[in-house]
Protein backbone atom coordinates (compact mmCIF):
# COMPACT_ATOMS: atom_id res chain seq x y z
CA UNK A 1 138.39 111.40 86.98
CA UNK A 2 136.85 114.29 88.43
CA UNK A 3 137.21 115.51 91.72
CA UNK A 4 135.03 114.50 94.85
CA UNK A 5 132.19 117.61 95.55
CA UNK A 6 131.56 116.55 99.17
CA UNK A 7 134.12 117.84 101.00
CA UNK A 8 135.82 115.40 103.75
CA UNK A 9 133.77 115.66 107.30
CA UNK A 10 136.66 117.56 109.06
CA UNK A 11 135.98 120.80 106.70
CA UNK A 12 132.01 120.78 106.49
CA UNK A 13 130.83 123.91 108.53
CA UNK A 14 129.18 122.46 112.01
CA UNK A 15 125.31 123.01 112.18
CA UNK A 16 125.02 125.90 115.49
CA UNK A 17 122.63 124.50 118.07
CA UNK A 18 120.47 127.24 119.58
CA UNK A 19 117.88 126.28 122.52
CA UNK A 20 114.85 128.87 121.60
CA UNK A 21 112.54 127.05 124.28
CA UNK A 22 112.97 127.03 127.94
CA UNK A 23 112.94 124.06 129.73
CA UNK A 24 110.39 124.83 131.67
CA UNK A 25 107.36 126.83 131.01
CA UNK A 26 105.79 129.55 132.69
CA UNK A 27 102.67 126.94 132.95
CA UNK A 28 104.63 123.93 133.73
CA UNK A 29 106.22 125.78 136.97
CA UNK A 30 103.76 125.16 138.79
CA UNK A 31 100.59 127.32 140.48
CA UNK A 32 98.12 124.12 139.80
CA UNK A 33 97.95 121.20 141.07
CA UNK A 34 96.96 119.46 137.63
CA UNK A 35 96.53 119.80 134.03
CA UNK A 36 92.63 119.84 134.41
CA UNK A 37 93.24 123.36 136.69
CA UNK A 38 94.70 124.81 134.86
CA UNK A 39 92.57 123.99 131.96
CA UNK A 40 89.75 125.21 134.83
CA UNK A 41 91.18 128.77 135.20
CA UNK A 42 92.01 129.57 131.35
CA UNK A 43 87.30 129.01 130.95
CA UNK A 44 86.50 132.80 129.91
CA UNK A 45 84.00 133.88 132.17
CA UNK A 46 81.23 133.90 130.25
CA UNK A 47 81.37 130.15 130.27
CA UNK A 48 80.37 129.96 133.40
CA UNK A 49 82.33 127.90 135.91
């Protein structure tokens, strides 16, 4: 009988959680009034607009 190679759950190394994103983002904080402003203010100007 050979041994088990998963050790039991109590000795397997916990995963680290790291948060890399904010929870809110610079464009979600606000400045517009909608999505479709925003989406209004990022047209290049030779687009026209």
């Amino acid at each position: 009988m050979s041994p088990d190679p998963t050790p039991p759950a109590s000795e397997k190394p916990k995963k680290l959680v790291v948060d890399l994103l904010p929870d809110v983002t610079r464009d979600e904080e606000g400045g517009f009034e909608s999505r479709d402003d925003f989406l209004r203010g990022e047209v290049p100007p030779h687009h026209g607009g």
